[in-house]
Protein backbone atom coordinates (compact mmCIF):
# COMPACT_ATOMS: atom_id res chain seq x y z
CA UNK A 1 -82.91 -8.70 -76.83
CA UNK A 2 -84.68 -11.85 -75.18
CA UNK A 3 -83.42 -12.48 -71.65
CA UNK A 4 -82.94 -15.80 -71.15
CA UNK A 5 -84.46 -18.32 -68.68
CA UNK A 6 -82.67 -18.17 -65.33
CA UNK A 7 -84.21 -22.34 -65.24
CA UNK A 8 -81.17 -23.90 -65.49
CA UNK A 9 -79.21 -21.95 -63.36
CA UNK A 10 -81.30 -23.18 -60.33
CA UNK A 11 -81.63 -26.74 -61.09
CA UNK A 12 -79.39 -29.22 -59.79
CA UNK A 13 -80.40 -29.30 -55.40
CA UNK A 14 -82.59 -31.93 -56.26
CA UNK A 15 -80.55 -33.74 -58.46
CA UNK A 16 -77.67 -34.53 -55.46
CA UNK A 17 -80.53 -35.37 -53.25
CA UNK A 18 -82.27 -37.73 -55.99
CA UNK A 19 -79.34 -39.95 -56.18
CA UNK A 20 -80.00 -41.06 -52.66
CA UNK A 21 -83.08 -42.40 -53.11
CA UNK A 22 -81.53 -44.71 -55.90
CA UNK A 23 -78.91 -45.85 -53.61
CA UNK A 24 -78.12 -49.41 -53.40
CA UNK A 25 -80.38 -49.62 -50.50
CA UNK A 26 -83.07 -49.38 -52.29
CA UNK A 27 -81.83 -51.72 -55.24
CA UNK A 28 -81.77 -54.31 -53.01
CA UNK A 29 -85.59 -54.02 -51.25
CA UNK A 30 -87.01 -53.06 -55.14
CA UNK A 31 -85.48 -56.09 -56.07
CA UNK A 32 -86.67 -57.97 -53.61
CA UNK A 33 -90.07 -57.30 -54.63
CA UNK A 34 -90.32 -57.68 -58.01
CA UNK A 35 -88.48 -60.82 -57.93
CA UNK A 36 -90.99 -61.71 -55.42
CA UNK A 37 -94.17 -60.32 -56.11
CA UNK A 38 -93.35 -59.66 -59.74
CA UNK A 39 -95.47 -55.94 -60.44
CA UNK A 40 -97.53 -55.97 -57.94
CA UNK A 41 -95.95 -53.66 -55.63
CA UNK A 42 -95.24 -51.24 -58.09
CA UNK A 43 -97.36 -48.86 -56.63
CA UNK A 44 -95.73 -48.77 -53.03
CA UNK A 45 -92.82 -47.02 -55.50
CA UNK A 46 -94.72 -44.45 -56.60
CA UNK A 47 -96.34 -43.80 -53.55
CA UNK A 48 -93.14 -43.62 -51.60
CA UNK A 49 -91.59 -41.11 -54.22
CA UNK A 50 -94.36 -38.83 -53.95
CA UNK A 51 -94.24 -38.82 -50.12
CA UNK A 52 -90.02 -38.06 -50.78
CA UNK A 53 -91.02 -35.09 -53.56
CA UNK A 54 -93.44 -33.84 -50.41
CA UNK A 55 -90.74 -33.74 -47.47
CA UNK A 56 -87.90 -32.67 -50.03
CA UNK A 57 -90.41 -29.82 -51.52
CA UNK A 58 -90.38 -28.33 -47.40
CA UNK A 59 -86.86 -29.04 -47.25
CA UNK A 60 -86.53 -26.76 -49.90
CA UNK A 61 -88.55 -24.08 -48.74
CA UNK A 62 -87.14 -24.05 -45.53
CA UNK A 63 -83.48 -23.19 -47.20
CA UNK A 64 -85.10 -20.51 -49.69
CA UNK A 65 -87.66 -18.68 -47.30
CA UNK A 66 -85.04 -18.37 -44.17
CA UNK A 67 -81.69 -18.50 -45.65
CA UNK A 68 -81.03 -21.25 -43.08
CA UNK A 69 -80.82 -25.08 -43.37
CA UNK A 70 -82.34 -27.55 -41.24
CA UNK A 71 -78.85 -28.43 -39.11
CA UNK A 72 -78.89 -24.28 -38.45
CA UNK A 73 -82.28 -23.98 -37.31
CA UNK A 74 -81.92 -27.17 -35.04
CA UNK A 75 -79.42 -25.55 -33.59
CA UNK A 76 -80.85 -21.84 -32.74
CA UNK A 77 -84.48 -23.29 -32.02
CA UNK A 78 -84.39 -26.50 -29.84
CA UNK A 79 -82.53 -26.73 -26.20
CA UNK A 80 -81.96 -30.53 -27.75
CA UNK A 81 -80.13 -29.96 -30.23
CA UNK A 82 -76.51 -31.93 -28.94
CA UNK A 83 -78.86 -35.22 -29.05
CA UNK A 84 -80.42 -34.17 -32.41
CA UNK A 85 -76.82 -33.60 -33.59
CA UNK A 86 -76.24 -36.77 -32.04
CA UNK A 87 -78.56 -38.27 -33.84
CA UNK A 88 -78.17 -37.04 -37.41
CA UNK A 89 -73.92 -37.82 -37.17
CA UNK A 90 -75.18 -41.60 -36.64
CA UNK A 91 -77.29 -41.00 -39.32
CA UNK A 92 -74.56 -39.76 -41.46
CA UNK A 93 -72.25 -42.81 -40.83
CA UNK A 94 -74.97 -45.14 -41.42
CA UNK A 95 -76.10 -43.87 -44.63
CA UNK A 96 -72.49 -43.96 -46.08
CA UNK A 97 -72.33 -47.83 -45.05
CA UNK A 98 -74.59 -48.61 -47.32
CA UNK A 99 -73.77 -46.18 -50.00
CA UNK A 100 -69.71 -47.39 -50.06
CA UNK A 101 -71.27 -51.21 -49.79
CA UNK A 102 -72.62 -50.40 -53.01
CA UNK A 103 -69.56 -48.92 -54.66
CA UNK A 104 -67.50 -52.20 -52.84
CA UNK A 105 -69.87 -54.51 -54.43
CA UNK A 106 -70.23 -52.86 -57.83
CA UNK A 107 -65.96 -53.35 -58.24
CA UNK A 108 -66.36 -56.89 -56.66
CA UNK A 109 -68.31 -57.60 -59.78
CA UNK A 110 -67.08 -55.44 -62.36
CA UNK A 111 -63.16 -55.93 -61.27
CA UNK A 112 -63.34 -59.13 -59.57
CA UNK A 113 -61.68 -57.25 -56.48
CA UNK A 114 -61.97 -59.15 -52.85
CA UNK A 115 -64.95 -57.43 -51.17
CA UNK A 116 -62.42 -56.17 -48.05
CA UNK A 117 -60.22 -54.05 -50.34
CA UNK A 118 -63.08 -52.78 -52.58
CA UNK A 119 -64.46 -51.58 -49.76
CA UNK A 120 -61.38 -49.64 -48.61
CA UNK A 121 -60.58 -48.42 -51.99
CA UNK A 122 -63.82 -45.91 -51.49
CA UNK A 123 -62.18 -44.38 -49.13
CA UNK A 124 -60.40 -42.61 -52.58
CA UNK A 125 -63.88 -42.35 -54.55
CA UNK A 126 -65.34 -39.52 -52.33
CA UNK A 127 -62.33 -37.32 -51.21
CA UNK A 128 -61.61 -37.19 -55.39
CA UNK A 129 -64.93 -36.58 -56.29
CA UNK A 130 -65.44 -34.14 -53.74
CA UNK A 131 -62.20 -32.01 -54.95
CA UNK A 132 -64.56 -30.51 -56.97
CA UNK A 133 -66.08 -28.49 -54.76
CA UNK A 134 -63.30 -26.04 -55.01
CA UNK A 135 -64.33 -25.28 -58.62
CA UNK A 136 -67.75 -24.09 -57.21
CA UNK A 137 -70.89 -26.09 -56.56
CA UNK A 138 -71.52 -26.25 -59.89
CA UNK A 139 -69.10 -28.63 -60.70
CA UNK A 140 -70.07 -31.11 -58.11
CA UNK A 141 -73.54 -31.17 -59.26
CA UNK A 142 -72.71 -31.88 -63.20
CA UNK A 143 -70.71 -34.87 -61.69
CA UNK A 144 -73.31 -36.57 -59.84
CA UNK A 145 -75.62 -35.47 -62.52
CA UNK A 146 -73.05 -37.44 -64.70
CA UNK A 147 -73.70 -41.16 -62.39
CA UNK A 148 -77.50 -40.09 -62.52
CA UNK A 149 -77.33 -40.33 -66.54
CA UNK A 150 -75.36 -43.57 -66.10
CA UNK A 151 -77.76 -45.27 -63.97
CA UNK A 152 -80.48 -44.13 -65.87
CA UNK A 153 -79.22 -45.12 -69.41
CA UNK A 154 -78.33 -48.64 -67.58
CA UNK A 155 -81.76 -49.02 -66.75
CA UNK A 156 -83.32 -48.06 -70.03
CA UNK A 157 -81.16 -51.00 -71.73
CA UNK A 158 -82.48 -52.82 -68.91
CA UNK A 159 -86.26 -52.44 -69.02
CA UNK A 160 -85.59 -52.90 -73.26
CA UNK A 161 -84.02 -56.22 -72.88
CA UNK A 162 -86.63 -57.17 -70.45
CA UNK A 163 -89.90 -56.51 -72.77
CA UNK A 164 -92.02 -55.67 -70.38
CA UNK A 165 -95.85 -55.09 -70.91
CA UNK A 166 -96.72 -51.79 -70.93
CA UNK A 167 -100.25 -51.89 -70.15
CA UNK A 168 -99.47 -54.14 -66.74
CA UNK A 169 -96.82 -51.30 -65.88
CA UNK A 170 -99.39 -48.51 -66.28
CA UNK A 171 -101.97 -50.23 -64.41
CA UNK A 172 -99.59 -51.40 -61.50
CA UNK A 173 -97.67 -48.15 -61.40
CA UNK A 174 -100.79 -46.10 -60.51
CA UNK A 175 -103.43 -48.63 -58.90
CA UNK A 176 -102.75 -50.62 -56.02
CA UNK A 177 -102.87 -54.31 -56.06
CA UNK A 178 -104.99 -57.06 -54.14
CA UNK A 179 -101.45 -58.58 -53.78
CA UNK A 180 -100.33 -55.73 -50.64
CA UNK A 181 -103.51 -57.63 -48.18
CA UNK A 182 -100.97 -60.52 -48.41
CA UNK A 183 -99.18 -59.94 -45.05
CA UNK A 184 -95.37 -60.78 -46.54
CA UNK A 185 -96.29 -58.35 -49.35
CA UNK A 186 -97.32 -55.74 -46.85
CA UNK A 187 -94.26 -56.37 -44.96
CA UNK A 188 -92.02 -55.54 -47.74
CA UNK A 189 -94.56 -53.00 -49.00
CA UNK A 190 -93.95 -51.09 -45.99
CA UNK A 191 -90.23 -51.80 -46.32
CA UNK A 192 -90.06 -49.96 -49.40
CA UNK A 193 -91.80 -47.20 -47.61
CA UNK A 194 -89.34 -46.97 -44.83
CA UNK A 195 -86.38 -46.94 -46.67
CA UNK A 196 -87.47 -44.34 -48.83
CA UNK A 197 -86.83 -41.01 -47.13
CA UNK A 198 -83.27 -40.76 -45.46
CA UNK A 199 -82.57 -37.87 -43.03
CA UNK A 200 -79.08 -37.02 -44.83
CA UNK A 201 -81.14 -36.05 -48.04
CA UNK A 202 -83.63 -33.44 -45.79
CA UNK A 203 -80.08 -31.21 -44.08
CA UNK A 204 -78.71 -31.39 -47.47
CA UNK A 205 -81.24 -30.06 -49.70
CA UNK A 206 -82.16 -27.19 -47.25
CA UNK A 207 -78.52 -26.28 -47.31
CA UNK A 208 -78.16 -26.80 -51.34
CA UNK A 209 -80.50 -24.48 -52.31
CA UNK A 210 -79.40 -21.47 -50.11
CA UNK A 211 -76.92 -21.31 -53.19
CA UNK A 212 -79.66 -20.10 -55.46
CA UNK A 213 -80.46 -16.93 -52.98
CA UNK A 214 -80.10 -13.80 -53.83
CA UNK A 215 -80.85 -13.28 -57.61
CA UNK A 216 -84.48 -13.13 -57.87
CA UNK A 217 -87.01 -13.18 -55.48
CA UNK A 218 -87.53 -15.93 -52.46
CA UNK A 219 -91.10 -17.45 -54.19
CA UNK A 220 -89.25 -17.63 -57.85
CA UNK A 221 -86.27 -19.22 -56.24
CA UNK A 222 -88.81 -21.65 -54.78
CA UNK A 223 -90.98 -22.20 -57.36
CA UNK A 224 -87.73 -22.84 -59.97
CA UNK A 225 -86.73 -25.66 -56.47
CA UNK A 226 -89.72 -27.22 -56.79
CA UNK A 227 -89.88 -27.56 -60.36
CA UNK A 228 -85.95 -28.86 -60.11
CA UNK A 229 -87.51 -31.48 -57.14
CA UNK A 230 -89.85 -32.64 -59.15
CA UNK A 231 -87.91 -33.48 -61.40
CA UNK A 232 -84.82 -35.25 -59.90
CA UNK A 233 -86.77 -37.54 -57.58
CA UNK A 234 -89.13 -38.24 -60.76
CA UNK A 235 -85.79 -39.43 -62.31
CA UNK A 236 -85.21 -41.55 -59.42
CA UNK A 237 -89.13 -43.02 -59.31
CA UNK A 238 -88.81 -43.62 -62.51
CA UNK A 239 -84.91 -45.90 -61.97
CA UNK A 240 -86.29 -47.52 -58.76
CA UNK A 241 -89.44 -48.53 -60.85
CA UNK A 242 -87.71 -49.81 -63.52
CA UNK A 243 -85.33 -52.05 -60.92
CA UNK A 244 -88.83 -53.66 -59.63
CA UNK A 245 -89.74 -54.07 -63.17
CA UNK A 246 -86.72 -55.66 -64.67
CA UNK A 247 -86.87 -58.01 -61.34
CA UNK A 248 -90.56 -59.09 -62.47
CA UNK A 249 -89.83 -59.27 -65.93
CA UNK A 250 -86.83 -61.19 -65.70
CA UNK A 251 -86.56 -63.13 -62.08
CA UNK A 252 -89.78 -63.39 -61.24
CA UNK A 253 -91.33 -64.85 -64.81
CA UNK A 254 -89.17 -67.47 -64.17
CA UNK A 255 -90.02 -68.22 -60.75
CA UNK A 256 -86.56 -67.11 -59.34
CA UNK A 257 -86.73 -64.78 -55.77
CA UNK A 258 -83.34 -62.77 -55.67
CA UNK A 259 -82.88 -60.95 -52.04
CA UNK A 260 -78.74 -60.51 -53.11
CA UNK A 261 -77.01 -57.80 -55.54
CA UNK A 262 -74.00 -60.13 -56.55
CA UNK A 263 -77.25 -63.17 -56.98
CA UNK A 264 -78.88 -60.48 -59.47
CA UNK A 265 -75.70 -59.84 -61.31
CA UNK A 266 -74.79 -63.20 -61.88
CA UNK A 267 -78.86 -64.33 -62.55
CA UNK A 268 -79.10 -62.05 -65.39
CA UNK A 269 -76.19 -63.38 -67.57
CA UNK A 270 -77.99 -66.56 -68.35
CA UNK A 271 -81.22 -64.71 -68.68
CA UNK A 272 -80.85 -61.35 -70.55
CA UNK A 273 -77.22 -61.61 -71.45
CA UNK A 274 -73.37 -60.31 -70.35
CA UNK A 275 -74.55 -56.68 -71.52
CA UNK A 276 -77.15 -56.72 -69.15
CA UNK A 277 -75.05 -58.40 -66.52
CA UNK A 278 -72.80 -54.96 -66.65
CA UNK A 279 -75.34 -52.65 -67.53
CA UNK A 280 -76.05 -54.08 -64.07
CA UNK A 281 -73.06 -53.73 -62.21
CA UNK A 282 -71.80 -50.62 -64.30
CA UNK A 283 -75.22 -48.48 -62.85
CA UNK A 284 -75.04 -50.25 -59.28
CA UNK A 285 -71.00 -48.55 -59.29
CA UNK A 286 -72.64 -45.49 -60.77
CA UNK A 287 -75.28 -45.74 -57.61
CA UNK A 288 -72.65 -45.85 -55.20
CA UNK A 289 -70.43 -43.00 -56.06
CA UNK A 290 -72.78 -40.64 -56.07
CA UNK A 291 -75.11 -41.79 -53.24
CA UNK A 292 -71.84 -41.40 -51.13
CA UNK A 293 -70.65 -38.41 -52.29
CA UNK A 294 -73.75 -36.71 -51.57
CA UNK A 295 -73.93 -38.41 -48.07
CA UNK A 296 -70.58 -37.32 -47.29
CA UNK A 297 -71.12 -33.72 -48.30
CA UNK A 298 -74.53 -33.68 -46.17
CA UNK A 299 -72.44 -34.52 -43.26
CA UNK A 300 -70.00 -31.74 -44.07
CA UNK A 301 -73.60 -29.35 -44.18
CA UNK A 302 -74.74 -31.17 -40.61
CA UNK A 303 -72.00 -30.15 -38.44
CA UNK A 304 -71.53 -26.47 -40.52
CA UNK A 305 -74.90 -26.20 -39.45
CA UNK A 306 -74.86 -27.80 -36.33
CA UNK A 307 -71.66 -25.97 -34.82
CA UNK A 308 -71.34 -23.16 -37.09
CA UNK A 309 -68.44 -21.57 -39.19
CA UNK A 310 -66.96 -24.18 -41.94
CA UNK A 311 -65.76 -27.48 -41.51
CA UNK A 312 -62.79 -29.03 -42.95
CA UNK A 313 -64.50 -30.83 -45.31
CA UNK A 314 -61.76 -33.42 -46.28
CA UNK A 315 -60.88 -34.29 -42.88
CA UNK A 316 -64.91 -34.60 -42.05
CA UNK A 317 -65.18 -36.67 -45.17
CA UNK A 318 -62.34 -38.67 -44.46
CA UNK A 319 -63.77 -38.95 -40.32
CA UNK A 320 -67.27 -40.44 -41.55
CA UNK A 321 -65.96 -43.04 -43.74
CA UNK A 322 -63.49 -44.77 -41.29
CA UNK A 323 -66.66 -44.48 -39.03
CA UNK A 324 -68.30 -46.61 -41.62
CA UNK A 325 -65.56 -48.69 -43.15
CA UNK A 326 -64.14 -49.82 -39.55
CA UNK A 327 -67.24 -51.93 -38.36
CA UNK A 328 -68.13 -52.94 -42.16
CA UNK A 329 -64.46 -54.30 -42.46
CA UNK A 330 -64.56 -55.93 -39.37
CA UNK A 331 -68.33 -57.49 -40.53
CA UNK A 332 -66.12 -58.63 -43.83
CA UNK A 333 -63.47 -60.17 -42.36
CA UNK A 334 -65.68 -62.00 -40.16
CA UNK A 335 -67.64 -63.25 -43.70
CA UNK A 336 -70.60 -61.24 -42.91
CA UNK A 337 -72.65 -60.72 -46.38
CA UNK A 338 -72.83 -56.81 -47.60
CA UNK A 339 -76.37 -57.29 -48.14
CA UNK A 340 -76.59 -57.50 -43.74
CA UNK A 341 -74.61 -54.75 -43.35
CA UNK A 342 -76.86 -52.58 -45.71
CA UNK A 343 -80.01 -54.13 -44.18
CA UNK A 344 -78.36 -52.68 -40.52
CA UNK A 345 -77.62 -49.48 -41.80
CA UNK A 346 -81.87 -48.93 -43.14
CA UNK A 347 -82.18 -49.77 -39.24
CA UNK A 348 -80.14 -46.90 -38.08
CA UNK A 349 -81.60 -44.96 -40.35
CA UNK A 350 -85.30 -45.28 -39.33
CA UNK A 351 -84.29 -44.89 -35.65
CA UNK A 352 -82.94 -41.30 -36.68
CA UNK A 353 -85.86 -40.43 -39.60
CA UNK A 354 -88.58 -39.20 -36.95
CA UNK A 355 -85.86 -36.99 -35.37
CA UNK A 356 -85.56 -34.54 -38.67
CA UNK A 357 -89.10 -35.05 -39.73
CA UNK A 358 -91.05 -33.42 -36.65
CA UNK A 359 -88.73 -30.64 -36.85
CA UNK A 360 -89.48 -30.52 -40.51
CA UNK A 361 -92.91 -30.37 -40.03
CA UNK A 362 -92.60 -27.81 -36.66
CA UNK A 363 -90.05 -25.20 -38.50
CA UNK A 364 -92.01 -25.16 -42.06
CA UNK A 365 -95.50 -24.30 -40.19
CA UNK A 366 -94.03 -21.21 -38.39
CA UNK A 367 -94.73 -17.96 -39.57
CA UNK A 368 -92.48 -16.04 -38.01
CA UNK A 369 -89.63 -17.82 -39.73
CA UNK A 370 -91.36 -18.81 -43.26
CA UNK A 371 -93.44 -15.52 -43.82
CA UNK A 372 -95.90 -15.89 -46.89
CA UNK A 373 -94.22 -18.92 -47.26
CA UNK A 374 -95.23 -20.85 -43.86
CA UNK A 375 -97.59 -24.34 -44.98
CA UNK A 376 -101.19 -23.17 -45.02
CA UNK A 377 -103.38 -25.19 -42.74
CA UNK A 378 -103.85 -28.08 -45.12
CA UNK A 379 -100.44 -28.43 -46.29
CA UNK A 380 -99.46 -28.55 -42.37
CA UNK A 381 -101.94 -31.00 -41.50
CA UNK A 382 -100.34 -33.24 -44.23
CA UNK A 383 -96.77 -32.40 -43.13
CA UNK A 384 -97.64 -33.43 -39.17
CA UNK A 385 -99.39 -36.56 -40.79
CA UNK A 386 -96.61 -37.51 -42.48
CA UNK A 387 -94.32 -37.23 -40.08
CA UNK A 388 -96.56 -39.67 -37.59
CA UNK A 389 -97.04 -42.00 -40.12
CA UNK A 390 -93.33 -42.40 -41.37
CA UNK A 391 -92.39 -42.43 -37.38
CA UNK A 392 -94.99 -45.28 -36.31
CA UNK A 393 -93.67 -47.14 -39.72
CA UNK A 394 -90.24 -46.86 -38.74
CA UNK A 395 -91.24 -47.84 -34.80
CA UNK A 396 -93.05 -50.95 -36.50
CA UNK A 397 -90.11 -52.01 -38.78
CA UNK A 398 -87.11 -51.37 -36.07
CA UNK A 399 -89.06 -53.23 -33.35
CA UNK A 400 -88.71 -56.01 -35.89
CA UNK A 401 -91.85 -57.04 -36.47
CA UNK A 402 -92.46 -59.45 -39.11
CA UNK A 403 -95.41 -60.91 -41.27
CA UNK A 404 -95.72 -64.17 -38.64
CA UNK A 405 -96.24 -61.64 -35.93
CA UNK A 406 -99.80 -60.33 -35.63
């Protein structure tokens, strides 16, 4: 008798994490650029989905070679860990501002509902969603592996309608272009780059995949979490590509610069069609539910990790969104535009990013925690480098500097 592959079993981590990097964050700055710069930052998306795959692939490791998550080894190893806990809550309420924005948005324009009671509608999306869990982890993951199908399939009708040309994608997806010298171009180049990796997505795959332990041994486990990172935030390169594309194909052929979800959604109606119009708003809803139900149940992993035992998830949940809905309502009510409040959030967010990546990089290296599986020299090198780089990025961008200033 054949024993069958253990594969599936042990994918799915990557999959929750994957949907934040297709968040509606991102839809808006991908957007942006190929509306703007029609393919020619193409590349920065590739390039900032192989530096996620990198930090997610340690993430990983650090769950499967210690049997700890990130939030639990903050925690036991660093005397600073109340202001790194701190640091990461913030970073949880942030994240799920821009992630409910998205589901608020994607009903304003599917529904017609006012913006202010979309918005506080969500507060139903996640707690339902995340009933799940009680069915095992399992069942959460099919779910948001559910919106990941939607998104995706929206996007392939997308890029179809479009027509874009394949050789220009190939070249642009791979090489980079003269265009990124341009200082606005590197501006938003480097935009893309910092609102790639979120800290929410590093606690919560570390603490996804200790759900895999115990089985088979730690480097098999690892090797089947790699495989499963690969491909989820491949899936996601390969939706936040096809955004920019669809933006150059469509908005920036004819000359049109769209910096607004609700502009794109009513933009492509004239230009590709109604179908497209939902296939649109349908994947942006899609985005939004699962973005925040993964953000929601990394917060519920931060403070287990943080403060030990097992939070009440449902209250937790329930804590972080009123966090985020109260100043977003406020920002509403005032006639703020969404699009500000998720540009404030990616703020927030790259204030908190060098606080998880140095202890990323310090935790992964150690050999007395990882074993055989510690980063060998090169590997660390990279990891440290990263971390700088992403850090001084995120300085540049929060410090507000802009292509005028030199």
């Amino acid at each position: 008798m054949v024993r069958r592959l253990p594969l599936l079993r042990y994918l799915g981590p990557a999959f929750l994490v994957a949907v934040g990097y297709m968040d509606p964050g991102n839809w808006a700055t991908s957007l942006e650029a190929g509306s703007r710069f029609g393919f020619a930052l193409l590349f920065v998306v590739t390039l900032s989905s192989a530096l996620a795959i990198f930090l997610q692939a340690l993430a990983a490791k650090l769950g499967v070679a210690t049997g700890q998550d990130l939030a639990e080894h903050m925690r036991a190893r660093y005397r600073a860990w109340p202001l790194l806990f701190a640091v990461a809550l913030v970073a949880m309420v942030a994240t799920d501002l821009a992630e409910f924005m998205g589901v608020a948005v994607g009903l304003n324009l599917l529904f017609g509902l006012p913006l202010l009671l979309a918005a506080w509608l969500t507060v139903l999306d996640v707690l339902l969603i995340l009933y799940l869990e009680r069915f095992g982890f399992r069942a959460l993951e099919l779910v948001v592996l559910g919106f990941v199908a939607v998104i995706a399939g929206a996007y392939v009708l997308e890029v179809a309608l479009a027509r874009p040309e394949p050789l220009a994608l190939l070249r642009h997806a791979f090489l980079p272009d003269p265009t990124l010298a341009r200082p606005e171009a590197l501006y938003l180049a480097l935009g893309i780059l910092g609102a790639t990796v979120m800290p929410h997505n590093l606690f919560l795959h570390s603490a996804q995949v200790k759900t895999r332990l115990g089985l088979l041994p730690k480097a098999v486990v690892y090797r089947y979490a790699l495989l499963d990172t690969l491909l989820g935030l491949g899936g996601s390169w390969l939706v936040n590509g096809a955004i920019l594309v669809v933006a150059a194909a469509v908005f920036h052929a004819k000359g049109l610069v769209v910096t607004d979800l609700a502009e794109a959604y009513r933009t492509l109606t004239p230009l590709l069609g109604p179908l497209a119009a939902f296939a649109f708003a349908l994947a942006l809803l899609a985005s939004g539910l699962a973005s925040s139900t993964t953000g929601t149940l990394a917060a519920q992993r931060v403070v287990e990790g943080f403060l030990g035992g097992r939070a009440r998830g449902p209250r937790l949940r329930l804590l972080v969104r009123l966090a985020a809905m109260l100043p977003a309502s406020l920002a509403l009510t005032l006639g703020l535009p969404a699009m500000g409040l998720i540009v404030l959030s990616q703020v927030v967010l790259s204030f908190a990013l060098p606080f998880v990546l140095f202890p990323l990089a310090h935790l992964t290296g150690r050999k007395d925690l990882m074993g055989s599986m510690a980063n060998p020299p090169l590997v660390q090198l990279l990891a440290w480098g990263v971390a700088v780089a992403v850090a001084v990025l995120n300085l540049w961008l929060l410090l507000g500097v802009s292509p005028t200033k030199t």
